[in-house]
N, C-alpha and C. Protein backbone atom coordinates (compact mmCIF):
# COMPACT_ATOMS: atom_id res chain seq x y z
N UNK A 1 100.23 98.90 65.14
CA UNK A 1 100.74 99.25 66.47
C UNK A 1 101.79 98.23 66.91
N UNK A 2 103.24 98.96 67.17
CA UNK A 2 103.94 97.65 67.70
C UNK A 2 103.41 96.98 69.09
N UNK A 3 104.29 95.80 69.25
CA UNK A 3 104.22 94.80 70.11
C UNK A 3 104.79 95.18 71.46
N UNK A 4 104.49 94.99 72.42
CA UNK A 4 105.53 95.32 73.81
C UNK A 4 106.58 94.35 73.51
N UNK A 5 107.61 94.78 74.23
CA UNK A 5 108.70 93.88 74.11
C UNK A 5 108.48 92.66 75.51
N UNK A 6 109.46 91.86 75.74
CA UNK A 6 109.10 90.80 76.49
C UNK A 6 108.61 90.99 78.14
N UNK A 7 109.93 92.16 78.23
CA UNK A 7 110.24 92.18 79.23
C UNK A 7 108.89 93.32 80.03
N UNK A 8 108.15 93.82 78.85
CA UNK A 8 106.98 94.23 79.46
C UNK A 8 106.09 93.61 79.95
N UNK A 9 105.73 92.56 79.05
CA UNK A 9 104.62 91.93 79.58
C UNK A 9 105.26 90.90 81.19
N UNK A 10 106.40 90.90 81.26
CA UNK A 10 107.46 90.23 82.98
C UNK A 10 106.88 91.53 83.82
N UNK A 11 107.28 92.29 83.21
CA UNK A 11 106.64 93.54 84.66
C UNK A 11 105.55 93.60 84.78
N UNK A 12 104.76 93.44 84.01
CA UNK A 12 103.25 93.65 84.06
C UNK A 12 102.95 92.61 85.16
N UNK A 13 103.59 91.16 84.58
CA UNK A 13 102.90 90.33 85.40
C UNK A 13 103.52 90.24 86.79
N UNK A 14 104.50 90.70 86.92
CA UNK A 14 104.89 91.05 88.16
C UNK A 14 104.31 91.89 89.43
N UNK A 15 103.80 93.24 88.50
CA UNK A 15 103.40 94.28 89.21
C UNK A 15 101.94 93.77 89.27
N UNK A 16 101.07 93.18 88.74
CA UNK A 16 99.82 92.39 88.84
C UNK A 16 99.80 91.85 89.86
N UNK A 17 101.36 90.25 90.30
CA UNK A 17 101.30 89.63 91.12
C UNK A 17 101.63 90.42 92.76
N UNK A 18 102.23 91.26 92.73
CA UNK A 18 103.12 92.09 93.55
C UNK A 18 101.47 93.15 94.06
N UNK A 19 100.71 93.51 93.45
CA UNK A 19 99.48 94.63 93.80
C UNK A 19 98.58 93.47 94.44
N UNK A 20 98.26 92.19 93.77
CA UNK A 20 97.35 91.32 94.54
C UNK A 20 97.34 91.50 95.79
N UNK A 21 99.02 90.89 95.97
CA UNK A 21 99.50 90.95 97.33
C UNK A 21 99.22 91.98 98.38
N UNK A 22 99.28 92.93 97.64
CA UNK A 22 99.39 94.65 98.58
C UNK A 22 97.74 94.50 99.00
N UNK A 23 96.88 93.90 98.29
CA UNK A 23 95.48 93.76 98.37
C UNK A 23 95.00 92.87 99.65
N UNK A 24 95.71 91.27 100.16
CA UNK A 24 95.49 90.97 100.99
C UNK A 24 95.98 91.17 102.59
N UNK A 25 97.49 91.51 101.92
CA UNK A 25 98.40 92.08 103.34
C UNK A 25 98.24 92.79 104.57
N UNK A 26 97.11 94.38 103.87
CA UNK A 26 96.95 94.42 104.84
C UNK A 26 95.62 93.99 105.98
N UNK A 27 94.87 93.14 105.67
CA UNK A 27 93.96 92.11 106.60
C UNK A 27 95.04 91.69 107.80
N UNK A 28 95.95 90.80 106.91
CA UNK A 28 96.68 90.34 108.33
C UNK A 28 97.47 91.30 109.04
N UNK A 29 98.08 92.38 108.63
CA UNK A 29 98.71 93.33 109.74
C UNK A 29 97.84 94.27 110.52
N UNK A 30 96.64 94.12 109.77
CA UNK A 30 95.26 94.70 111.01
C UNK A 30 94.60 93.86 111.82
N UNK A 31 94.81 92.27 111.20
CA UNK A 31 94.14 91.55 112.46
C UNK A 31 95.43 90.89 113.58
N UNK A 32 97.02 91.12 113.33
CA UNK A 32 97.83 90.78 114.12
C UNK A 32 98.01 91.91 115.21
N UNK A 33 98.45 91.56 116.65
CA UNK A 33 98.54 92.35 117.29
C UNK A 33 99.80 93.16 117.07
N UNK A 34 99.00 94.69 117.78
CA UNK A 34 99.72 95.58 117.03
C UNK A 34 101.05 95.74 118.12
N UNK A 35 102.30 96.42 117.13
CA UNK A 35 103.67 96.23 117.56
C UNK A 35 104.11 94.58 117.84
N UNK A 36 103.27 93.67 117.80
CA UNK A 36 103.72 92.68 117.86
C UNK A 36 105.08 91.96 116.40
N UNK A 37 105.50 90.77 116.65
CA UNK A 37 106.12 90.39 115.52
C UNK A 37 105.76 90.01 114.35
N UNK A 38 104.48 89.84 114.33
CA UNK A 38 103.75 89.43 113.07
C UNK A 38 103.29 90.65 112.47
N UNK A 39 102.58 91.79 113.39
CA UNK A 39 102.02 92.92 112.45
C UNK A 39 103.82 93.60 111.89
N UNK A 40 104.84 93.83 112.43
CA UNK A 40 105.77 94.32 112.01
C UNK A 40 106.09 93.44 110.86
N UNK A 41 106.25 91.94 111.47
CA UNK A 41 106.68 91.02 109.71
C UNK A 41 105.74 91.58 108.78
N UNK A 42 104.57 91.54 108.53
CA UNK A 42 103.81 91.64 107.37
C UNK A 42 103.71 93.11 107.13
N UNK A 43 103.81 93.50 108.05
CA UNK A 43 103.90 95.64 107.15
C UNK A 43 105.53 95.51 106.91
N UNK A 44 106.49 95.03 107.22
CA UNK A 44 107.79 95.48 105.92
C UNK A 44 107.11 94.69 104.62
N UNK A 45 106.50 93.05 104.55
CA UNK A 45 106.36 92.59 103.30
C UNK A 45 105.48 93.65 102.45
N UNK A 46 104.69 94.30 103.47
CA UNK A 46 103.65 95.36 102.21
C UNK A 46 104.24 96.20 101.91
N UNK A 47 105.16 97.04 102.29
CA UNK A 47 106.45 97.64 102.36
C UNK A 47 107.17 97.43 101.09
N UNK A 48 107.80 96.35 101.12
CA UNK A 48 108.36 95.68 99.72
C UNK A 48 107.65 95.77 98.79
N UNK A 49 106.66 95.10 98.80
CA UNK A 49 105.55 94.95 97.91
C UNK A 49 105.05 95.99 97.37
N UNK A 50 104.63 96.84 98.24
CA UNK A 50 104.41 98.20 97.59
C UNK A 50 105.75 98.83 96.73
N UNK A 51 106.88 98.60 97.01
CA UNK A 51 107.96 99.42 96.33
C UNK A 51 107.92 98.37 94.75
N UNK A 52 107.70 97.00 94.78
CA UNK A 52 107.53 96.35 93.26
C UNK A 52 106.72 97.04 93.34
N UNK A 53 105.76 97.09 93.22
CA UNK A 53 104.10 98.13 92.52
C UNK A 53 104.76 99.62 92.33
N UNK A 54 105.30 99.52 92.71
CA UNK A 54 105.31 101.38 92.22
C UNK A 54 106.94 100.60 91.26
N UNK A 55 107.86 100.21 91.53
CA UNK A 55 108.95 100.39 90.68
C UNK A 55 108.34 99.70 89.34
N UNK A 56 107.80 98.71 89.17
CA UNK A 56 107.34 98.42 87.89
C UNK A 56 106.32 99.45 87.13
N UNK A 57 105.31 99.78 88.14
CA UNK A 57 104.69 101.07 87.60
C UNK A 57 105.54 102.03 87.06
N UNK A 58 106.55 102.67 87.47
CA UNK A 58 107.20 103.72 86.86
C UNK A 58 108.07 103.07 85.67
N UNK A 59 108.36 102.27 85.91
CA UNK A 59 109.32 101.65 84.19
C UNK A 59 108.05 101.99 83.05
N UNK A 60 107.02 100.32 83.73
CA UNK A 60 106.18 101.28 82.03
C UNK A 60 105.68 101.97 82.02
N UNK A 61 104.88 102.97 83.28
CA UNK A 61 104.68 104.04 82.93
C UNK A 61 105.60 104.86 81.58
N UNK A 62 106.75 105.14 82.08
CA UNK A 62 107.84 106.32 81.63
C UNK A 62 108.22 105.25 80.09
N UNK A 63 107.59 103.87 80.00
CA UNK A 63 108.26 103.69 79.01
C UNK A 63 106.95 104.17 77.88
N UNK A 64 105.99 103.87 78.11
CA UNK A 64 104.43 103.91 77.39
C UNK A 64 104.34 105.07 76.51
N UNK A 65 105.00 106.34 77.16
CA UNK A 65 104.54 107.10 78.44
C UNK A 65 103.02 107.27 78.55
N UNK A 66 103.11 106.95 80.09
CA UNK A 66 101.78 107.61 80.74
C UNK A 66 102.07 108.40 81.84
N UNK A 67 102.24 109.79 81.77
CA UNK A 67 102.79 110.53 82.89
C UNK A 67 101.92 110.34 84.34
N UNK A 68 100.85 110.16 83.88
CA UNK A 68 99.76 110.16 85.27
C UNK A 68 100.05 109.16 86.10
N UNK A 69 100.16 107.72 85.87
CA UNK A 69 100.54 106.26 86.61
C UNK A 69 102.24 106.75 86.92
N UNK A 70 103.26 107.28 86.10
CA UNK A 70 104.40 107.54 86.75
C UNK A 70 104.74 108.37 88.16
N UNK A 71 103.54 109.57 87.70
CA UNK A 71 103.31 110.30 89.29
C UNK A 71 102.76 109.76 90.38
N UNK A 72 101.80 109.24 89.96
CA UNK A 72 101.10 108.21 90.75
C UNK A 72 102.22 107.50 91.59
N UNK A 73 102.53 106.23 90.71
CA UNK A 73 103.91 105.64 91.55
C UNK A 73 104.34 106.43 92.46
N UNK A 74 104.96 107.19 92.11
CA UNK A 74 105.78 108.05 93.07
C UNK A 74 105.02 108.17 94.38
N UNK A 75 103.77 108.71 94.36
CA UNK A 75 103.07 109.05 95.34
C UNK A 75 102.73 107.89 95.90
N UNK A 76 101.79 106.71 95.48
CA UNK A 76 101.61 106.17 96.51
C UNK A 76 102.67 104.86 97.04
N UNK A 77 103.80 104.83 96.51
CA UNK A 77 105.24 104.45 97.33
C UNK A 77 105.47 105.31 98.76
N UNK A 78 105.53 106.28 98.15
CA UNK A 78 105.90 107.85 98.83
C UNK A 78 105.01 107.01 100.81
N UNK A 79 103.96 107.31 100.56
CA UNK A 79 102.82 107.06 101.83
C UNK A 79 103.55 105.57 102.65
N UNK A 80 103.62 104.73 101.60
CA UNK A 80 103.91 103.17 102.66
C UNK A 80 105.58 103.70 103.09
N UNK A 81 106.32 104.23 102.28
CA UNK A 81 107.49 104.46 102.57
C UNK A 81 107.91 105.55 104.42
N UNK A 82 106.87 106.29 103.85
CA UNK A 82 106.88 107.50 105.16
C UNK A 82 105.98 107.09 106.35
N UNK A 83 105.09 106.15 105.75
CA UNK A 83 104.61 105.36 106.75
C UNK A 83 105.22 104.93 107.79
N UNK A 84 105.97 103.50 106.92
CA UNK A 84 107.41 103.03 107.80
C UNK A 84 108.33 103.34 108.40
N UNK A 85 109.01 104.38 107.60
CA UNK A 85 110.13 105.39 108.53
C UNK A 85 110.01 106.15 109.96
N UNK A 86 108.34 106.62 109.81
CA UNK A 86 107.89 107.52 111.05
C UNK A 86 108.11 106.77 112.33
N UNK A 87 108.05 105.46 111.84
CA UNK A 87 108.26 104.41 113.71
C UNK A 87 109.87 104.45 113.55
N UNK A 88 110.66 105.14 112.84
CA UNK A 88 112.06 105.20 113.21
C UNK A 88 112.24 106.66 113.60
N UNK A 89 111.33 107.57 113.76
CA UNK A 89 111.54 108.99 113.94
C UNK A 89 110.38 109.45 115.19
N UNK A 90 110.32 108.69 116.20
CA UNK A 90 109.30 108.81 117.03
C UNK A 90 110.24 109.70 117.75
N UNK A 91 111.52 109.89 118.00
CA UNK A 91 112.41 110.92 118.38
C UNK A 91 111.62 112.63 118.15
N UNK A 92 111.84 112.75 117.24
CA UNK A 92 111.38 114.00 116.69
C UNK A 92 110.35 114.40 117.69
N UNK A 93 109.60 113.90 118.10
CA UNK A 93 108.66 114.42 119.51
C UNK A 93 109.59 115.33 120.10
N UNK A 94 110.64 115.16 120.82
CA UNK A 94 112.28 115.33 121.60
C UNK A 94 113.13 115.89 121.30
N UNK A 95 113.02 116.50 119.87
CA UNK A 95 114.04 117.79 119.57
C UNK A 95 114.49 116.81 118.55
N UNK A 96 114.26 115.55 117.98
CA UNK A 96 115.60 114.86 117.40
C UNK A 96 115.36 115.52 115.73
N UNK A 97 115.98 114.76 115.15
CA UNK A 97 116.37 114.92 113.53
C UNK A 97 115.98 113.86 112.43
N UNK A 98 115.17 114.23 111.60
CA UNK A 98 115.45 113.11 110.60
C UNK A 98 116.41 112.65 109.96
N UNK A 99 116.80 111.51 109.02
CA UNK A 99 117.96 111.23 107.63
C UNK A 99 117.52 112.35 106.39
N UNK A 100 118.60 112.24 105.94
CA UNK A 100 118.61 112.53 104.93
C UNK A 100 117.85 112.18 103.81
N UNK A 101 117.35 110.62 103.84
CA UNK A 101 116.56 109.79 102.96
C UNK A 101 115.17 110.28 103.52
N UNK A 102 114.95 111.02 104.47
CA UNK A 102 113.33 111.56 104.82
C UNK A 102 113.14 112.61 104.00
N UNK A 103 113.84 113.54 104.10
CA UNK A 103 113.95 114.81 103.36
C UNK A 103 114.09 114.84 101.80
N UNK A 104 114.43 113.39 101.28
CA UNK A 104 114.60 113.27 100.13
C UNK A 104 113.76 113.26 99.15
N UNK A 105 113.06 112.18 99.80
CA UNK A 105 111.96 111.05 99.40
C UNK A 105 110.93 112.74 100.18
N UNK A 106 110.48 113.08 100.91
CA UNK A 106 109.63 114.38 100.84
C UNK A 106 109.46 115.40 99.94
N UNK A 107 110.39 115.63 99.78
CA UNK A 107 110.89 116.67 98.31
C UNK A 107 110.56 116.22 97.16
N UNK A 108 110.99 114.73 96.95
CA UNK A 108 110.69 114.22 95.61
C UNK A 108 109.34 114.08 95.33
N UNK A 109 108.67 113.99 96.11
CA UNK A 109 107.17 113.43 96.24
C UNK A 109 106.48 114.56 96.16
N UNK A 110 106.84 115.96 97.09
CA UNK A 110 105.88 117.22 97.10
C UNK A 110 106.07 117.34 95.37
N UNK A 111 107.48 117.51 94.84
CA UNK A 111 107.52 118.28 93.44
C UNK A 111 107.01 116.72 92.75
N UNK A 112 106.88 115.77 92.73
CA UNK A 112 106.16 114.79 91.72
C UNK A 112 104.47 115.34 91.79
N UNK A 113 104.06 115.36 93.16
CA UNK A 113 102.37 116.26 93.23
C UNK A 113 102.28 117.61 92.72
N UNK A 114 103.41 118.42 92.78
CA UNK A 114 102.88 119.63 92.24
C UNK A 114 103.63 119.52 90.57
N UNK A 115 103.55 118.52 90.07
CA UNK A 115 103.62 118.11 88.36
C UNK A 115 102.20 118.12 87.84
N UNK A 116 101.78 116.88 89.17
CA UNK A 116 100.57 116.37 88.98
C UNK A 116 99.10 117.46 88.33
N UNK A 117 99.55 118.48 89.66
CA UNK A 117 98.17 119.48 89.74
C UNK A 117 98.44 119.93 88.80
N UNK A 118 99.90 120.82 88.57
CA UNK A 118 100.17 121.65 87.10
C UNK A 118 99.55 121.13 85.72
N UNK A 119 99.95 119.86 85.78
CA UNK A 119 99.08 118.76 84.66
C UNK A 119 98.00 118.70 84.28
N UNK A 120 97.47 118.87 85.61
CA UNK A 120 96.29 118.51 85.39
C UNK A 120 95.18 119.11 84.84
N UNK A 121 96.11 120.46 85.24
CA UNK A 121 95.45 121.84 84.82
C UNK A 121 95.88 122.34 83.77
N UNK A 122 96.87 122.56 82.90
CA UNK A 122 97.56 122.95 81.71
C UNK A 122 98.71 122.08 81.23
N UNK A 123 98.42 121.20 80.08
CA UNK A 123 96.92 121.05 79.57
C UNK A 123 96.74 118.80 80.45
N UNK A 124 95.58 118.63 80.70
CA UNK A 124 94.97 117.78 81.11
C UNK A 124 95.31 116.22 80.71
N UNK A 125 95.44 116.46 79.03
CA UNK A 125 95.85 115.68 78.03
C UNK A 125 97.68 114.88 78.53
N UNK A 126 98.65 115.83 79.35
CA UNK A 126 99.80 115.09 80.09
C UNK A 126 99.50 114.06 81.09
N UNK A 127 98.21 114.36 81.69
CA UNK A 127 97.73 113.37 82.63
C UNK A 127 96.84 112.53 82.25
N UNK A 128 96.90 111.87 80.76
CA UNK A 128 95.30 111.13 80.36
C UNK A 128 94.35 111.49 80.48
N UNK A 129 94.22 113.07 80.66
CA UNK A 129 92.47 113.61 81.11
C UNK A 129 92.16 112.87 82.24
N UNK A 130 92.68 112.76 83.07
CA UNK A 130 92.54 112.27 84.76
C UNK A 130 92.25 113.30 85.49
N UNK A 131 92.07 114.85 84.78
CA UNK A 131 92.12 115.80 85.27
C UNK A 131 91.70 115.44 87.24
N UNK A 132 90.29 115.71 87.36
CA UNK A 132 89.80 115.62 88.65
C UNK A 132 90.85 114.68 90.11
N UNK A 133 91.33 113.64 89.31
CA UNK A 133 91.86 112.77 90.23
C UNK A 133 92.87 112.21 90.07
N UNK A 134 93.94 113.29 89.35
CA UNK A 134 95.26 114.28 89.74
C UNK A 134 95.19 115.41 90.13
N UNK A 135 94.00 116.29 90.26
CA UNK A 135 93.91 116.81 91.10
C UNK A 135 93.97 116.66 92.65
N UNK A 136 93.55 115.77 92.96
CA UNK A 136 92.47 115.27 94.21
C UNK A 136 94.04 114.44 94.95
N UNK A 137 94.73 113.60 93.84
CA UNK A 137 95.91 113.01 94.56
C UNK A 137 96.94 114.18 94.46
N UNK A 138 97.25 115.32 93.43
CA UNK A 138 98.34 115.88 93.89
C UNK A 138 98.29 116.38 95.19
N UNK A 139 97.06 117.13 95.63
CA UNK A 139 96.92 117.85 96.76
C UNK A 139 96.67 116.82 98.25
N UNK A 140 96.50 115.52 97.96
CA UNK A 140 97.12 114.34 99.11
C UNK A 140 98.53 114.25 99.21
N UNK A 141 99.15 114.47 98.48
CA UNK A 141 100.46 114.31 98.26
C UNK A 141 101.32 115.12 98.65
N UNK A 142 100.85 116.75 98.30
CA UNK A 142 101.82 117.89 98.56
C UNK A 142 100.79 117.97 100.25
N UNK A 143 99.92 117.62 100.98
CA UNK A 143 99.70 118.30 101.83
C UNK A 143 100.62 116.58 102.50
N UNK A 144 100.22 115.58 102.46
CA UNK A 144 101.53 114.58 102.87
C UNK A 144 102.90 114.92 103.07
N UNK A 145 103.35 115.18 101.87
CA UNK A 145 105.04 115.37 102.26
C UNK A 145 105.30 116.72 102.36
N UNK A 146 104.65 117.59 102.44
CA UNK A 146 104.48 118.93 103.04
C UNK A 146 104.45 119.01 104.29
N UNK A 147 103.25 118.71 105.11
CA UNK A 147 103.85 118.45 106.88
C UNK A 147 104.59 117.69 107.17
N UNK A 148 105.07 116.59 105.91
CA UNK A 148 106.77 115.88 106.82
C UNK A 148 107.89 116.81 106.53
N UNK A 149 107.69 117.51 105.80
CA UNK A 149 108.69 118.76 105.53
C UNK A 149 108.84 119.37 107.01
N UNK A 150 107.56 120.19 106.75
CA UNK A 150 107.91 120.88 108.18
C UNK A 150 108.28 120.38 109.52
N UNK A 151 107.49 119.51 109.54
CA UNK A 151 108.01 118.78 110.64
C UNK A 151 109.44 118.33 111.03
N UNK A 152 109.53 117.70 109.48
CA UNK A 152 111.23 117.82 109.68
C UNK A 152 111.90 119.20 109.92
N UNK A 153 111.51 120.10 109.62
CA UNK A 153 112.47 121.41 109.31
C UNK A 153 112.38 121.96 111.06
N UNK A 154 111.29 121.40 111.68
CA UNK A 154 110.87 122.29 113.22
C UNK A 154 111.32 121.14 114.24
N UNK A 155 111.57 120.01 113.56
CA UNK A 155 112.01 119.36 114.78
C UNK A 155 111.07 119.28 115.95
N UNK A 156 109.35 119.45 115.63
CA UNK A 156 108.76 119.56 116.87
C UNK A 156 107.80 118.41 116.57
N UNK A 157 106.94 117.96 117.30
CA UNK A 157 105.91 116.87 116.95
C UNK A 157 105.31 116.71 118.35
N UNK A 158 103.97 116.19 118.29
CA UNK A 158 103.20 116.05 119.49
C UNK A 158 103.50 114.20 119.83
N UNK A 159 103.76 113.94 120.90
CA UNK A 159 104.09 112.77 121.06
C UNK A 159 103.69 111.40 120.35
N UNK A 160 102.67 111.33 120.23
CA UNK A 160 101.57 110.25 119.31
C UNK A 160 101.51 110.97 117.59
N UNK A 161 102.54 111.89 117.08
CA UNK A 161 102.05 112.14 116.10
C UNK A 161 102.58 110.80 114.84
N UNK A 162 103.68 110.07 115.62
CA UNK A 162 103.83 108.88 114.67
C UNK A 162 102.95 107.68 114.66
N UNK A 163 101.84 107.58 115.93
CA UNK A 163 100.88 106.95 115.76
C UNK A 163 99.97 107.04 114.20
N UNK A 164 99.60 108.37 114.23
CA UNK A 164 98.60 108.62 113.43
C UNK A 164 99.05 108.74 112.26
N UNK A 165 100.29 109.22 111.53
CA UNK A 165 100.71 109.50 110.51
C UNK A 165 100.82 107.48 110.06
N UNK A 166 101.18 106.75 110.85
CA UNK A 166 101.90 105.48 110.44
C UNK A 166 100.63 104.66 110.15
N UNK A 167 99.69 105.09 110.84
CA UNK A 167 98.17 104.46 109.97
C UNK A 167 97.96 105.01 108.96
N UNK A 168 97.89 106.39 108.86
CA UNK A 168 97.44 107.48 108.43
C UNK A 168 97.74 107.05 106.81
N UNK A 169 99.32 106.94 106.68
CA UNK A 169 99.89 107.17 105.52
C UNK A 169 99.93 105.43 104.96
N UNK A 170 99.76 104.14 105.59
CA UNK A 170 99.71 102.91 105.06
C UNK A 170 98.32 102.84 104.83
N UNK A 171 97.39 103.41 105.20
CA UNK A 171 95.79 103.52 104.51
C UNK A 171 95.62 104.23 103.65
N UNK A 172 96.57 105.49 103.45
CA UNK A 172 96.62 106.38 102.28
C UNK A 172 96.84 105.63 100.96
N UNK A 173 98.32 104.64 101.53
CA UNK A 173 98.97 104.28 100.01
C UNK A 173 97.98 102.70 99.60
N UNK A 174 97.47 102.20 100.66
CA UNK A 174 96.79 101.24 99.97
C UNK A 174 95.79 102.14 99.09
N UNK A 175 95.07 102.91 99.90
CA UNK A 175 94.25 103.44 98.88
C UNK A 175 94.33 103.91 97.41
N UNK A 176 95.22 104.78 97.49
CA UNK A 176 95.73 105.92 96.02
C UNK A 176 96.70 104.52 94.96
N UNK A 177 97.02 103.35 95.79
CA UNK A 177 97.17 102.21 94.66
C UNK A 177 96.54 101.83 94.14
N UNK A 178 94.82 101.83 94.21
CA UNK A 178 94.14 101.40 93.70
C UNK A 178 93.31 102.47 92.80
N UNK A 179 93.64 103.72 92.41
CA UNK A 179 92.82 104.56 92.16
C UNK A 179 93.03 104.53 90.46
N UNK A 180 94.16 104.31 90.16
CA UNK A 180 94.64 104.58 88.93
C UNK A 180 94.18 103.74 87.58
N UNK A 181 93.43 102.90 88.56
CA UNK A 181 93.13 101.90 87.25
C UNK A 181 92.31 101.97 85.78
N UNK A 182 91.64 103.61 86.11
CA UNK A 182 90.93 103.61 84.54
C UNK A 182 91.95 103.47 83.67
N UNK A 183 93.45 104.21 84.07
CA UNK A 183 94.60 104.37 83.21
C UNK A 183 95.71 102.86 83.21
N UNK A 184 95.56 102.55 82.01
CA UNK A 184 96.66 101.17 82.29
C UNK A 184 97.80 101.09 81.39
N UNK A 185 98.43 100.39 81.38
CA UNK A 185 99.29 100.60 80.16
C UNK A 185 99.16 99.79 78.93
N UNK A 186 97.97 100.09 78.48
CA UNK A 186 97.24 99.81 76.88
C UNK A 186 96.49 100.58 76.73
N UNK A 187 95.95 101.01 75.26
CA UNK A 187 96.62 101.09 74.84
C UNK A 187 98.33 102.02 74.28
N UNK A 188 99.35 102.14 73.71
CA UNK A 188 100.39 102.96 73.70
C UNK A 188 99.88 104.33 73.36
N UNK A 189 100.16 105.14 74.44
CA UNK A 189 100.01 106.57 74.14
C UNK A 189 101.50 106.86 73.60
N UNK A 190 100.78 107.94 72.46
CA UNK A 190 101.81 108.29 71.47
C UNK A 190 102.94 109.42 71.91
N UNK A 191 103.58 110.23 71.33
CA UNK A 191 103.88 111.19 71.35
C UNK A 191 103.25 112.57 71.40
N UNK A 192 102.52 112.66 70.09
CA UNK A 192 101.15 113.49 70.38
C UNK A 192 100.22 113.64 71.00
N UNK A 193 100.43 112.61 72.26
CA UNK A 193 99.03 112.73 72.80
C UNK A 193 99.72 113.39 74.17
N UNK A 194 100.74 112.92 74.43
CA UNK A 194 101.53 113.70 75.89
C UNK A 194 101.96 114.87 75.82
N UNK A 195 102.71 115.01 74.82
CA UNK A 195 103.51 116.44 74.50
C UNK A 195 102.55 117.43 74.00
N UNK A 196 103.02 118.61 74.49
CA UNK A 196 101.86 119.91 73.58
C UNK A 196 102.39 120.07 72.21
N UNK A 197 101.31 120.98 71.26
CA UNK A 197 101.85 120.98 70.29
C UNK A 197 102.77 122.05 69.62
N UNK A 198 102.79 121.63 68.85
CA UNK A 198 104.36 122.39 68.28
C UNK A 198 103.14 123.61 67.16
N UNK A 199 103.81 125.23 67.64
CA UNK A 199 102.65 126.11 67.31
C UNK A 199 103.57 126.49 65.78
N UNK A 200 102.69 126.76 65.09
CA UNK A 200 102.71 127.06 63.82
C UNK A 200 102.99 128.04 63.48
N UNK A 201 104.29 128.60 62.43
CA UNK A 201 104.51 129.75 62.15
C UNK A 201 103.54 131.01 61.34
């Protein structure tokens, strides 16, 4: 079996050091007062932090391949990301509009979850036999960036709905970061084990 190259085992230890982090962070932005300057400093650092954890996740994921930890990434970035944004879209109560980067990052995330479920279900083996829980996260995912869809598309929202979504979705992504771990990136899944097979004449 070959060797990882160098620069794998740098991400690894990166995304190791970078997930610790995501592990203690949020203590202090739940015990700082809230809207204050400290809970805002430390939710962008988990913010960041979460985007190393998922961007190193998706390199070796996609390099390994392990399709399941690549979707993954996606998704639970997706949550701290939409998390954050929603305290820039408290408008939307008011008729206003999202960016473009809302609608983006929504889209990308519903169709990364509905990979997931498809996967998971025909055939299982694309998702490491994670079957149950790619199930369980695609359908967090598409029902997540599914009501930011609409929401975006209706322009309507109940006043406090960025309250709840902005907990909602930074308790989501701590969570679904930690779910993935039966799957790691050892040992190298092959070719044959991701791809279906090639049917016989």
């Amino acid at each position: 079996m070959p060797r990882d190259p160098w620069w794998m085992h740098a991400l690894l230890a990166v995304h190791v050091a970078a997930g610790a982090f995501c592990l203690v962070v949020p203590l202090l932005v739940l015990s700082a007062a809230k809207d204050g300057p400290t809970h805002r400093r430390w939710g962008r650092r988990y913010l960041l932090s979460m985007g190393l954890v998922a961007a190193t996740a998706l390199v070796m994921a996609l390099y390994r391949p392990v399709l399941f930890l690549a979707l993954v990434a996606v998704l639970s970035f997706y949550l701290a990301f939409s998390g954050y944004r929603v305290l820039k879209l408290k408008h939307l109560s008011r008729g206003g509009s999202p960016g473009s980067i809302d609608y983006i990052a929504a889209l990308l995330t519903f169709a990364a979850c509905a990979y997931l479920i498809a996967f998971a279900l025909v055939p299982p083996r694309w998702v490491q036999h994670m079957g149950v829980v790619a199930l369980v996260l695609g359908a967090v995912g598409i029902r997540a960036a599914g009501t930011d869809i609409i929401r975006f598309a209706r322009k309507q929202a109940e006043p406090a709905f960025w309250l709840y979504s902005h907990i909602g979705k930074f308790l989501g992504s701590y969570i679904v970061s930690g779910l993935p771990a039966p799957v790691r990136f050892k040992p190298r899944v092959s070719a044959a084990d991701v791809l279906p097979p090639i049917p016989r004449a």
